[in-house]
N, C-alpha and C. Protein backbone atom coordinates (compact mmCIF):
# COMPACT_ATOMS: atom_id res chain seq x y z
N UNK A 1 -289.05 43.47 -36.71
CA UNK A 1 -288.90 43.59 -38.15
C UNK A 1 -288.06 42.42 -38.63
N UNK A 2 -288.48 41.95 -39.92
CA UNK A 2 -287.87 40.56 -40.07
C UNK A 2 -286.20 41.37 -40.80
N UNK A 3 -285.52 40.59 -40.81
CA UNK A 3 -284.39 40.59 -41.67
C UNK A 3 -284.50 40.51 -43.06
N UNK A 4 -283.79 41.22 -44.24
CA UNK A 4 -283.72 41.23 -45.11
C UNK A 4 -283.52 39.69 -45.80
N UNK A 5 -282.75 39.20 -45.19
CA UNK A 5 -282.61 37.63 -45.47
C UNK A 5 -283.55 36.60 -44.87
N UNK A 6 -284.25 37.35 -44.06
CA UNK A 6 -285.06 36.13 -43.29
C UNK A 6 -284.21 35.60 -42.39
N UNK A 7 -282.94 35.11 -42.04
CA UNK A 7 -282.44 34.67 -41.13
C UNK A 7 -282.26 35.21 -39.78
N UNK A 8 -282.73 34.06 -38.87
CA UNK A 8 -282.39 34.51 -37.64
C UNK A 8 -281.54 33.82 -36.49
N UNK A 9 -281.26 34.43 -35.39
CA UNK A 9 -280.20 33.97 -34.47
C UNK A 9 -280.68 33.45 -33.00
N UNK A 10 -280.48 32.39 -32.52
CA UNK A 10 -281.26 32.30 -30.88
C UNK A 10 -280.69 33.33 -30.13
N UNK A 11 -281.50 33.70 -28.89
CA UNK A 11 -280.54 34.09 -27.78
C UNK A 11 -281.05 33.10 -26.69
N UNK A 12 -280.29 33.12 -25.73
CA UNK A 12 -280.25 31.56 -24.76
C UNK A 12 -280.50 32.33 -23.63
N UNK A 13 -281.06 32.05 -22.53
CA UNK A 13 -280.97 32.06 -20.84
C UNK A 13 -279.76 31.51 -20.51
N UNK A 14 -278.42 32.62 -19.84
CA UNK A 14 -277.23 31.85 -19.90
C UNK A 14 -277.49 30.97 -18.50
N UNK A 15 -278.35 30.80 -17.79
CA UNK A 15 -278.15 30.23 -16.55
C UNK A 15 -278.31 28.49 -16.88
N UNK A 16 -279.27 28.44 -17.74
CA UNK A 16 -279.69 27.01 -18.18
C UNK A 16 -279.41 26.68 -19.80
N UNK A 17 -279.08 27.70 -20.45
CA UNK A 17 -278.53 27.33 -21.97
C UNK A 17 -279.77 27.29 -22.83
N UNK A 18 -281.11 27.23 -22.49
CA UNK A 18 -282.15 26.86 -23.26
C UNK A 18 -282.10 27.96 -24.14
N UNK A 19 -282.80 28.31 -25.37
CA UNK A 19 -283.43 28.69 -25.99
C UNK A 19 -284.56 29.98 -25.99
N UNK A 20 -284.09 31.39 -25.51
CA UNK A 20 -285.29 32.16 -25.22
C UNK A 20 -286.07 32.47 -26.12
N UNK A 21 -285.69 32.76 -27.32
CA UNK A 21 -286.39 33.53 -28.66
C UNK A 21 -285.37 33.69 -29.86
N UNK A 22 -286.01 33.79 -30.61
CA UNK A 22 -285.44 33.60 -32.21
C UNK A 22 -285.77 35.08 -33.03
N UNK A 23 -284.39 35.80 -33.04
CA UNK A 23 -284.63 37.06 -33.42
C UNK A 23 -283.74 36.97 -34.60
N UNK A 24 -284.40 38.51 -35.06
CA UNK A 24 -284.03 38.77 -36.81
C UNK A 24 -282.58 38.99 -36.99
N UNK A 25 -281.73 38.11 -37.68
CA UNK A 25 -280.14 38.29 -38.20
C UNK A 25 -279.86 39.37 -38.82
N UNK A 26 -279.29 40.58 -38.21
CA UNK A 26 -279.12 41.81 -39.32
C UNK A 26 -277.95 41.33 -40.24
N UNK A 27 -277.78 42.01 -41.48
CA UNK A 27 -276.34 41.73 -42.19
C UNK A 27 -276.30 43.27 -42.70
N UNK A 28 -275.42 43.39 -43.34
CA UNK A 28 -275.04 44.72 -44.25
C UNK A 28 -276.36 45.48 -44.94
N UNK A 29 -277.07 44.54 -45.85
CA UNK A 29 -278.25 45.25 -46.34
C UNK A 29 -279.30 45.88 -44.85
N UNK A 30 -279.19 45.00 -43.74
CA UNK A 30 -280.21 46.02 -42.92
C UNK A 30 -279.51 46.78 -42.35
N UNK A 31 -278.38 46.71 -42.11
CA UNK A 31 -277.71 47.95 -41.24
C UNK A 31 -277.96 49.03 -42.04
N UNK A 32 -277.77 49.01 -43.75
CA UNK A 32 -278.12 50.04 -44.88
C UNK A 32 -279.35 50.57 -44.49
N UNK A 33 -280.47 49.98 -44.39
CA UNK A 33 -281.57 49.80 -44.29
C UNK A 33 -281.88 50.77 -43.06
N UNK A 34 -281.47 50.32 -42.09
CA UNK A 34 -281.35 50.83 -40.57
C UNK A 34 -281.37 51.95 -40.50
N UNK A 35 -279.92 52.54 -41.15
CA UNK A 35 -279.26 53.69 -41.47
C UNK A 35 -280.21 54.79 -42.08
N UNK A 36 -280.72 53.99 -43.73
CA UNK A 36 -281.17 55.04 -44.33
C UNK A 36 -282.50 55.56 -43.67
N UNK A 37 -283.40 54.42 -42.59
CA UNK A 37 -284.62 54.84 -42.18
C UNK A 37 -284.32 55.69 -40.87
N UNK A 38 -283.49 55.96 -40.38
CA UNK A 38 -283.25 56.66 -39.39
C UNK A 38 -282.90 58.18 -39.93
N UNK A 39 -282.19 58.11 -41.26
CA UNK A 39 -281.31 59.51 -42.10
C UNK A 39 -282.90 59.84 -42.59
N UNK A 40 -283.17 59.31 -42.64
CA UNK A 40 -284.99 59.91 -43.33
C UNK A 40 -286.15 60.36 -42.19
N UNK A 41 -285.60 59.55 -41.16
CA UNK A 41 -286.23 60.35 -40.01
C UNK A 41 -285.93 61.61 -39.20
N UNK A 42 -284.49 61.79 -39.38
CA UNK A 42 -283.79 63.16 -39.23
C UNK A 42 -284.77 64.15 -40.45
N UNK A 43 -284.24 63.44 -41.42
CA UNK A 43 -284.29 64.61 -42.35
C UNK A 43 -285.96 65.19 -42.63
N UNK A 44 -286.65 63.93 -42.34
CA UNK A 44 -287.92 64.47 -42.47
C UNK A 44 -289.10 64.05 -41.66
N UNK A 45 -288.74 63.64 -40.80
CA UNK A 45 -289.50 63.41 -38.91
C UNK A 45 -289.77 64.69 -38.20
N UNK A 46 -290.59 64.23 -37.33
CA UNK A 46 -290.82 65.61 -36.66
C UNK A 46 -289.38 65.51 -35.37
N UNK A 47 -289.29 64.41 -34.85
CA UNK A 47 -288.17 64.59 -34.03
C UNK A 47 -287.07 66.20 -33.45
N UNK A 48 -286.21 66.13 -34.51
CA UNK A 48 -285.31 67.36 -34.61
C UNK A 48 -285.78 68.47 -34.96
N UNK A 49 -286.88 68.53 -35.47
CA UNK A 49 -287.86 69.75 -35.26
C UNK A 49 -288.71 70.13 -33.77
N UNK A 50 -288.62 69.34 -33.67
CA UNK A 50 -289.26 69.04 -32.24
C UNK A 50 -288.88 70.48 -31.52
N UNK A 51 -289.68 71.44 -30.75
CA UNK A 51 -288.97 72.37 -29.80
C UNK A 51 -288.61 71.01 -28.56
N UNK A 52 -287.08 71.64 -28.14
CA UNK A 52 -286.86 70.84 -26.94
C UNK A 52 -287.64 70.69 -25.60
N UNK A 53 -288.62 71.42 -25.28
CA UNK A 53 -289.50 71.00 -24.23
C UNK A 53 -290.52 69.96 -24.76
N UNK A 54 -290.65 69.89 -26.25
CA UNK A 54 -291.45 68.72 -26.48
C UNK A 54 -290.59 67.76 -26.61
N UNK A 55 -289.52 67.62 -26.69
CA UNK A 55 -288.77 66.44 -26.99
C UNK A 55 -288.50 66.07 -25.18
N UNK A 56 -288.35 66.93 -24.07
CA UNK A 56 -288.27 66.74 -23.09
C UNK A 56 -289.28 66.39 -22.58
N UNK A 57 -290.45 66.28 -22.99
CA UNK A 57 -291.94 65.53 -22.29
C UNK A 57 -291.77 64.55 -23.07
N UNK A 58 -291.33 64.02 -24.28
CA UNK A 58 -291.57 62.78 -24.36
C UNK A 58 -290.22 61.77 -23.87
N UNK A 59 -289.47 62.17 -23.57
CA UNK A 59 -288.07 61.20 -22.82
C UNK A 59 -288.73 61.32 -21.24
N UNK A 60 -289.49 62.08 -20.44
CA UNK A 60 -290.34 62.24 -19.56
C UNK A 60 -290.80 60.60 -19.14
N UNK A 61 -291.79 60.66 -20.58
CA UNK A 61 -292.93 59.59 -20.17
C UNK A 61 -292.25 58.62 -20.78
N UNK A 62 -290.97 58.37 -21.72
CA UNK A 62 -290.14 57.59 -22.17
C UNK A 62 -289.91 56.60 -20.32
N UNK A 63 -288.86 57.29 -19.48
CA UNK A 63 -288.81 56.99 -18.28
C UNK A 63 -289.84 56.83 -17.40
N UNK A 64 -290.74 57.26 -17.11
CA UNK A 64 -292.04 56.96 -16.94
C UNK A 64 -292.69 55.36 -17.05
N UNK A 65 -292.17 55.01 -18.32
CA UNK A 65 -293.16 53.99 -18.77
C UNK A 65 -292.28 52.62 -18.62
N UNK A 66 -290.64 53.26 -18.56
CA UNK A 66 -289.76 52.47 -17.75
C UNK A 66 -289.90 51.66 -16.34
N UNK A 67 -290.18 52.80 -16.03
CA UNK A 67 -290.54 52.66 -14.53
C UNK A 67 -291.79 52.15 -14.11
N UNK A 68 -293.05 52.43 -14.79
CA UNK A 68 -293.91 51.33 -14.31
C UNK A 68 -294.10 49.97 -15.37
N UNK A 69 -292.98 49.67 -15.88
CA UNK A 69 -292.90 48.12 -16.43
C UNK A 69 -291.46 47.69 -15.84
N UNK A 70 -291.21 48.43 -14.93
CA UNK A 70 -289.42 48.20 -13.91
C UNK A 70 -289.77 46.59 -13.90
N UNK A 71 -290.62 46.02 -13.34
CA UNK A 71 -290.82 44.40 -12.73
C UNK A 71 -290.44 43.97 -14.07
N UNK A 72 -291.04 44.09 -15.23
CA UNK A 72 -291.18 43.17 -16.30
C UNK A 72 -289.52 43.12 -16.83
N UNK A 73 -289.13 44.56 -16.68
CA UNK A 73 -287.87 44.81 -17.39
C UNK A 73 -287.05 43.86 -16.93
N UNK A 74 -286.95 44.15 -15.22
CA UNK A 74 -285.86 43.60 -14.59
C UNK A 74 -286.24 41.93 -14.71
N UNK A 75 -286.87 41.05 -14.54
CA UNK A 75 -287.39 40.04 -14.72
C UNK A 75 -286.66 39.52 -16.18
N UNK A 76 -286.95 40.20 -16.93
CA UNK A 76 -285.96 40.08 -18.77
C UNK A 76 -284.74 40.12 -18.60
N UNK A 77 -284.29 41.28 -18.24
CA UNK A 77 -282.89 41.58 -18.00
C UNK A 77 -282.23 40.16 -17.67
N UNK A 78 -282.72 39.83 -16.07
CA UNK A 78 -282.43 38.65 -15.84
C UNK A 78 -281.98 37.49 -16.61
N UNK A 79 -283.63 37.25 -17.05
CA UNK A 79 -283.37 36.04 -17.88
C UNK A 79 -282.53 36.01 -18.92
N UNK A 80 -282.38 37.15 -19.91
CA UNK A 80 -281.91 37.26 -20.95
C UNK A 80 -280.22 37.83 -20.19
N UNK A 81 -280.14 38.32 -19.15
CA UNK A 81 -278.58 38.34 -18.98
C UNK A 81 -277.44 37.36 -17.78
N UNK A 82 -278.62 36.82 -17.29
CA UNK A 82 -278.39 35.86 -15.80
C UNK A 82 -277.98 36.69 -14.97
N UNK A 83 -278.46 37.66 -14.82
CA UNK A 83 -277.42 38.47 -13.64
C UNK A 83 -278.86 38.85 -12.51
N UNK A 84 -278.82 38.77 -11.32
CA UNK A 84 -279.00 38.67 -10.19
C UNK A 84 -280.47 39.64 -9.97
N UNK A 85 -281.67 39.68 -10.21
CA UNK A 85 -283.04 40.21 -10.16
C UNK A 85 -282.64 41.17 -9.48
N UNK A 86 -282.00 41.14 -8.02
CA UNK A 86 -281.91 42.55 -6.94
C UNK A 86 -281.42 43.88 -8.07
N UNK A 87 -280.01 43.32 -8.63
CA UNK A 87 -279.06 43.85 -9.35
C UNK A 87 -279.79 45.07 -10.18
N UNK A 88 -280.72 44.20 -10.81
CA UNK A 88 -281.94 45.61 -12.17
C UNK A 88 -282.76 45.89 -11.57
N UNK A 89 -283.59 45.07 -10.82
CA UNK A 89 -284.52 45.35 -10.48
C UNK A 89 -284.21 47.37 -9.19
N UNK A 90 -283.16 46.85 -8.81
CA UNK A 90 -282.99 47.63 -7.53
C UNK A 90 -281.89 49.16 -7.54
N UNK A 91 -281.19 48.42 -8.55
CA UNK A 91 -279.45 49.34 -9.35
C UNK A 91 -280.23 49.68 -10.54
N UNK A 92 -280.45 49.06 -11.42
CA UNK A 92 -280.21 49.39 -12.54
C UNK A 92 -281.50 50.19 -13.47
N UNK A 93 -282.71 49.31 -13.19
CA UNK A 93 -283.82 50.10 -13.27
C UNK A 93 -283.58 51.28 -12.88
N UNK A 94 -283.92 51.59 -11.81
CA UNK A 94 -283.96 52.52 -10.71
C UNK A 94 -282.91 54.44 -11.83
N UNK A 95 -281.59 53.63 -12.08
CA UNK A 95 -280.77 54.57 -12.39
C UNK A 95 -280.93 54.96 -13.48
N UNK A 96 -281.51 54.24 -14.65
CA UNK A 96 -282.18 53.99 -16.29
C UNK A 96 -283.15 55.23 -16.10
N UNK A 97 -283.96 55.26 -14.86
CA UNK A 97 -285.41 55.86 -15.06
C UNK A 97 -284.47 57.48 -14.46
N UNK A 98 -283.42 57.28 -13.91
CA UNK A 98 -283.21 58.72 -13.12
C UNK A 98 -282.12 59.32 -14.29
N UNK A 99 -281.56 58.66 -15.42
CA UNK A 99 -280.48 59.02 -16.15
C UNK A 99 -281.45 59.56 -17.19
N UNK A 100 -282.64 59.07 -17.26
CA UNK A 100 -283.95 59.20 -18.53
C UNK A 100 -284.42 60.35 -18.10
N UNK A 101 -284.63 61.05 -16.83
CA UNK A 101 -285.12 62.07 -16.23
C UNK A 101 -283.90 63.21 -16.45
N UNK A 102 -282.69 62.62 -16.16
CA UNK A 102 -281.58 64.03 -16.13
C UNK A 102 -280.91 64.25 -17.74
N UNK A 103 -281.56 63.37 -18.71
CA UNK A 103 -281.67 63.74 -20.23
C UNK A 103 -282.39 64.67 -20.50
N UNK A 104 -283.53 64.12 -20.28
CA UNK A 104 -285.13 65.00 -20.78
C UNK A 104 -284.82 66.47 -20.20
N UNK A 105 -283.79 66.33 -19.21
CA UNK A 105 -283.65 67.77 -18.30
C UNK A 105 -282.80 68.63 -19.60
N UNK A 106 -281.55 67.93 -20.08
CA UNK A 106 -280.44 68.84 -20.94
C UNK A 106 -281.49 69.31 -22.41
N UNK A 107 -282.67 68.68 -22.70
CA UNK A 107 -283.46 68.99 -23.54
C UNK A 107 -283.36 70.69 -23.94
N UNK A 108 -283.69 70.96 -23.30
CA UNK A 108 -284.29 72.70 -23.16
C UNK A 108 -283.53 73.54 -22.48
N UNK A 109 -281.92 72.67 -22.28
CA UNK A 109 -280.87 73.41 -21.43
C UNK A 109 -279.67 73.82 -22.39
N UNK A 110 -279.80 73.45 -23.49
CA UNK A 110 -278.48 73.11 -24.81
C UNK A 110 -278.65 74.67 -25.46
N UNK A 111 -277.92 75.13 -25.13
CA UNK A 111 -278.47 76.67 -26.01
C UNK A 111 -276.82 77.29 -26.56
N UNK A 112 -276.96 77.65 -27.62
CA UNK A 112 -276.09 78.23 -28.40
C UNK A 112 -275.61 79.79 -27.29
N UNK A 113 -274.19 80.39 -27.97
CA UNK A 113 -273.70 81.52 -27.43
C UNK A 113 -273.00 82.23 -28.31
N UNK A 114 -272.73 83.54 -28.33
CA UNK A 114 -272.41 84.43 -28.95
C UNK A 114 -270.91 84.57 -28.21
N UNK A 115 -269.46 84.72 -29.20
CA UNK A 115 -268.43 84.78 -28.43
C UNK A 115 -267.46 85.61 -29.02
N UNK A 116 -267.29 86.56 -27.95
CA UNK A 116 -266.67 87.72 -28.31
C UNK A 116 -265.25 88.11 -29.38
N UNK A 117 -265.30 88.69 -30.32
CA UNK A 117 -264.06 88.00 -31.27
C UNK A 117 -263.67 89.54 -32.01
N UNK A 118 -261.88 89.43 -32.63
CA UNK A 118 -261.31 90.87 -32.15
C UNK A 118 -261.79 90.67 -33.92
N UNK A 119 -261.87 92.05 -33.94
CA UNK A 119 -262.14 92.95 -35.61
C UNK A 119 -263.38 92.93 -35.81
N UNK A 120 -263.95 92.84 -36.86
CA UNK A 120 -265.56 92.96 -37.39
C UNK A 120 -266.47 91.59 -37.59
N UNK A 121 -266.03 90.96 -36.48
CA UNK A 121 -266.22 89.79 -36.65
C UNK A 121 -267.28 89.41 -35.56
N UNK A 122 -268.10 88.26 -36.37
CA UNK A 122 -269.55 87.96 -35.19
C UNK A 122 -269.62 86.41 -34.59
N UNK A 123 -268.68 85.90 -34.05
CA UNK A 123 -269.24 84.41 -33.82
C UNK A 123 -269.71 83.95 -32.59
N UNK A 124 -270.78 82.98 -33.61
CA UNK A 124 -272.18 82.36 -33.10
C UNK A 124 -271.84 80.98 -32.71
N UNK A 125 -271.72 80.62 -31.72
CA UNK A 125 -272.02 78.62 -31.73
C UNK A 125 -273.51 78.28 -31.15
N UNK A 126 -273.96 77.39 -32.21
CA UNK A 126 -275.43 77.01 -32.09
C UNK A 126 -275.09 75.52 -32.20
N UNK A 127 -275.89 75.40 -31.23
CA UNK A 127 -276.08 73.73 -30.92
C UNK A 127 -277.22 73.00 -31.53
N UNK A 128 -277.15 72.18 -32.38
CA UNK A 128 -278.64 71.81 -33.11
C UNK A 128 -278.15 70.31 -33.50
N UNK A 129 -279.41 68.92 -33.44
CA UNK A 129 -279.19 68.34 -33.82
C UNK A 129 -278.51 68.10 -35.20
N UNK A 130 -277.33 66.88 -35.13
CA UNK A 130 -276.32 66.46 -36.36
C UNK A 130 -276.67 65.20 -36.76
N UNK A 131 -277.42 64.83 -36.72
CA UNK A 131 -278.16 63.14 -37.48
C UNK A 131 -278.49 62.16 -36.73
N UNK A 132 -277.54 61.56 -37.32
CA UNK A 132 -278.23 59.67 -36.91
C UNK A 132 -276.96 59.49 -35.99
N UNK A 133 -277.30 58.88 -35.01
CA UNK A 133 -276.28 58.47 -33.88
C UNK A 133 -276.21 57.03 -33.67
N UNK A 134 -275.53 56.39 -34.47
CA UNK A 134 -274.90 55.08 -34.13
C UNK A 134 -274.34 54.41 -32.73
N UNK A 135 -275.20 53.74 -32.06
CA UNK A 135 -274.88 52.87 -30.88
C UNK A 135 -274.61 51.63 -30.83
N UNK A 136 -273.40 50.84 -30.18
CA UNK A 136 -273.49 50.10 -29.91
C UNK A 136 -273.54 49.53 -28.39
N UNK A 137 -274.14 48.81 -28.13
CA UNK A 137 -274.08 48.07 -26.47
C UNK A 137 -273.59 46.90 -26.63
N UNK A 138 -272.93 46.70 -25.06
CA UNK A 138 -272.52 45.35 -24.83
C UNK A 138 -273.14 44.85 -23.95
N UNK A 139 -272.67 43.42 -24.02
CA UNK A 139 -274.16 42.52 -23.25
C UNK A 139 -274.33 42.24 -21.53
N UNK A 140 -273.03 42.69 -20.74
CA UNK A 140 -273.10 43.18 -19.39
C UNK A 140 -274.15 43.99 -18.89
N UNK A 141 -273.95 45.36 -19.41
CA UNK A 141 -275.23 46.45 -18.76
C UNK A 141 -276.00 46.94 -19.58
N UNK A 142 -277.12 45.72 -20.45
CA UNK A 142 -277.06 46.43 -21.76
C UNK A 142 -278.52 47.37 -21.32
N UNK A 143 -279.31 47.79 -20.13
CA UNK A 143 -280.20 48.33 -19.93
C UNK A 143 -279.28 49.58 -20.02
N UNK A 144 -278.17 50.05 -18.85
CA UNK A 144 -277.62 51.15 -18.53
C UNK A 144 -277.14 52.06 -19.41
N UNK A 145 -276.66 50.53 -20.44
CA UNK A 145 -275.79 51.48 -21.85
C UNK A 145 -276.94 51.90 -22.80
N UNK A 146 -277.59 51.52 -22.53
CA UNK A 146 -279.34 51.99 -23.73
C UNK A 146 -279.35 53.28 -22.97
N UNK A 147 -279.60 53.65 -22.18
CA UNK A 147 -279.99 54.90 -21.07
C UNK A 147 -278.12 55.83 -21.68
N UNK A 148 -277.29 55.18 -21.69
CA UNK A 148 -276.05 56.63 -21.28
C UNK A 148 -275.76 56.66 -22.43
N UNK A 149 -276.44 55.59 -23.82
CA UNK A 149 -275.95 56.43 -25.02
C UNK A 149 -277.42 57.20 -25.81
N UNK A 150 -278.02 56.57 -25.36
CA UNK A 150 -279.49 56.67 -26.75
C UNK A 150 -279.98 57.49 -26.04
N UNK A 151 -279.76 58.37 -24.55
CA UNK A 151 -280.74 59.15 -23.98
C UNK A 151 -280.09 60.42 -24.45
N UNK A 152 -278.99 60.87 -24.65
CA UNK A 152 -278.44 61.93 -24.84
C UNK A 152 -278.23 62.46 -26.47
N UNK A 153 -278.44 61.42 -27.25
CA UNK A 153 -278.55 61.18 -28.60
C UNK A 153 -280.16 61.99 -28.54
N UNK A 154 -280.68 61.14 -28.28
CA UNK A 154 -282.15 61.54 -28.48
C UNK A 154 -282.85 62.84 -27.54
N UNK A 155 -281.83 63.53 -26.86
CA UNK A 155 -282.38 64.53 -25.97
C UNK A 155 -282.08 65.90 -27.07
N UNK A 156 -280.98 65.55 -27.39
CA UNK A 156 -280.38 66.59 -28.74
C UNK A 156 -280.85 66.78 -29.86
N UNK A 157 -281.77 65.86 -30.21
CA UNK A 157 -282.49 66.04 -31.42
C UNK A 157 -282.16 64.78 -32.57
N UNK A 158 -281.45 64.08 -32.12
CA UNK A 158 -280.82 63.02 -33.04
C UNK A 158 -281.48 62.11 -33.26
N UNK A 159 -281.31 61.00 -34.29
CA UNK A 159 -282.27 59.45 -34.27
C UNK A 159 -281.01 58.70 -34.34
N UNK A 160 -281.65 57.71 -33.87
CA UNK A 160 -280.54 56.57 -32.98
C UNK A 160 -280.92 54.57 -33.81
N UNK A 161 -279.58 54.80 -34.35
CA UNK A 161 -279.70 53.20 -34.66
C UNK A 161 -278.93 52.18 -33.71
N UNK A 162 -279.88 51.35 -33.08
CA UNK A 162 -278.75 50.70 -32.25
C UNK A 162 -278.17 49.30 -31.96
N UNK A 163 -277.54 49.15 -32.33
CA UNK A 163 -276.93 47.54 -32.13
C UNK A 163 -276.52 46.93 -30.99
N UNK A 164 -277.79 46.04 -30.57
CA UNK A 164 -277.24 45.37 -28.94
C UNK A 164 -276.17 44.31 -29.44
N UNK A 165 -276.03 43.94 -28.19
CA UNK A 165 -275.18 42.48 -27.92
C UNK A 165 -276.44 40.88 -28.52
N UNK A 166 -275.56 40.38 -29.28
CA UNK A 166 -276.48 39.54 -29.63
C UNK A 166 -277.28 38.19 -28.63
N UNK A 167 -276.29 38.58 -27.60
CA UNK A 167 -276.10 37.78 -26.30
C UNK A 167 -277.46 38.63 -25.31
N UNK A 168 -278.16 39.74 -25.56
CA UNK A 168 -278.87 40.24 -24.53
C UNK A 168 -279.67 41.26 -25.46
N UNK A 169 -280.57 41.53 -26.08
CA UNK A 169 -281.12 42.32 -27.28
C UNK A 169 -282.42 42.44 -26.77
N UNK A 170 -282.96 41.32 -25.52
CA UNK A 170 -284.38 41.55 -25.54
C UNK A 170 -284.72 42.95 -24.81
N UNK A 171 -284.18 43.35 -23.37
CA UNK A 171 -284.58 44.33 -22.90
C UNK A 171 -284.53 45.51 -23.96
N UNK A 172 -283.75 46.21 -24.52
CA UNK A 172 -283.35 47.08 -25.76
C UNK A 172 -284.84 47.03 -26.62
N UNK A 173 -285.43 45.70 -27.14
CA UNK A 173 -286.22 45.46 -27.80
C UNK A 173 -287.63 46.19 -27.03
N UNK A 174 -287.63 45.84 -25.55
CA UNK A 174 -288.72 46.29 -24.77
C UNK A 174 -289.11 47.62 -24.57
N UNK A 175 -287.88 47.77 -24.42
CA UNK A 175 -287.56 49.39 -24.47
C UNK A 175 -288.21 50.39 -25.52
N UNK A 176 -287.80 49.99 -26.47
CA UNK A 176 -288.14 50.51 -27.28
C UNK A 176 -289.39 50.39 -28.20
N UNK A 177 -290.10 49.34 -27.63
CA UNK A 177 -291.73 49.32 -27.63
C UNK A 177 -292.37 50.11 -26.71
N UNK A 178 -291.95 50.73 -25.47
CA UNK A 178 -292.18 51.49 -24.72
C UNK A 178 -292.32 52.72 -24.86
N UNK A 179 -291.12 53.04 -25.98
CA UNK A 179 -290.70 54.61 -26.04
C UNK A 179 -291.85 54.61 -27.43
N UNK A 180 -292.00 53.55 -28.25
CA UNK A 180 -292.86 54.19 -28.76
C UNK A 180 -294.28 54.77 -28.50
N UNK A 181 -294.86 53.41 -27.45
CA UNK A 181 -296.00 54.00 -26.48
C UNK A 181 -295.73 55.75 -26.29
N UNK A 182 -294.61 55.49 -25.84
CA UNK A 182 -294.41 56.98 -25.09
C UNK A 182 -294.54 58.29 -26.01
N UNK A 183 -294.70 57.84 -26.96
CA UNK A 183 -295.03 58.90 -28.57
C UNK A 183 -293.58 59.46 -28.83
N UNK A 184 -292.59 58.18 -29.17
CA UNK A 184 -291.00 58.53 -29.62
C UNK A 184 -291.43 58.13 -31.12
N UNK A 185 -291.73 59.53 -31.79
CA UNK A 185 -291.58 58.81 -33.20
C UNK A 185 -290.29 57.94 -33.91
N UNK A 186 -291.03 57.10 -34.80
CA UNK A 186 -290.54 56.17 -35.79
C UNK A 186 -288.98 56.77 -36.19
């Protein structure tokens, strides 16, 4: 999606300094922007309506689709973070697709309770998605931190705006062409 301003920012291959791709400059108006299309997807997406076993088949094939584009990911990761092919390809993938699996699990596990209370009194705690969940990542593990914040956000019923490191944004970007494959609505 382009930027409201049109401006955009390089990100570099830190191993050789070149030039990987030229992505969209957010400023204040798209973070607004960001915000309000995510508060509109709560409020009127199927998402948080979602029963949690459907929201748990699609973080399923979310990881799934991780895992059979693992080569491409880790290969990006790389380039876009210089850090060592074994490293994602072998650590980090690997734990993305098993942290994506033990989300999709708390899906249909989150259940409200009734708790015993003195006089004429009835209380209920119900657990139900609370909005838009603001992320940020940093540009070290930015596969891992996509997986330990946006998987648990989105297992709960929430929509997720997220701000990578401007230093490492492509995997995040991949990702999330994936999850839409994976039928993660808009």
């Amino acid at each position: 999606v382009d930027s409201a301003s049109g401006r955009t920012f390089p990100t570099y291959d830190p191993r050789t300094g070149e030039v990987i791709a030229h992505l969209a400059e957010g400023d204040e108006e798209d973070i607004n922007r960001a915000v309000n299309a995510a508060r509109k997807a709560f409020d009127e997406g199927p998402w948080p309506r979602m029963t949690a076993y459907e929201r748990s088949r699609i973080l399923l094939r979310c990881a799934d689709l991780v895992e059979k584009h693992s080569e491409e990911l880790a290969a990006l990761e790389t380039w876009n973070n210089g850090k060592p092919y074994e490293q994602a390809a072998e650590a980090e993938l690997p734990l993305f697709v098993r942290l994506f699996h033990y989300y999709a699990g708390w899906a249909d596990k989150i259940h409200g309770l009734t708790v015993q209370s003195d006089g004429p009194y009835h209380t209920q705690v119900l657990h139900e998605p609370i909005g838009v969940a603001r992320q940020i990542i940093p540009w070290n593990f930015p596969l891992l931190m996509f997986a330990w914040k946006v998987g648990p956000a989105l297992a709960c019923g929430n929509t997720v705006v997220l701000k990578t490191a401007e230093q490492t944004p492509l995997t995040a970007l991949y990702v999330a062409k994936l999850f839409h494959e994976a039928g993660l609505p808009p």
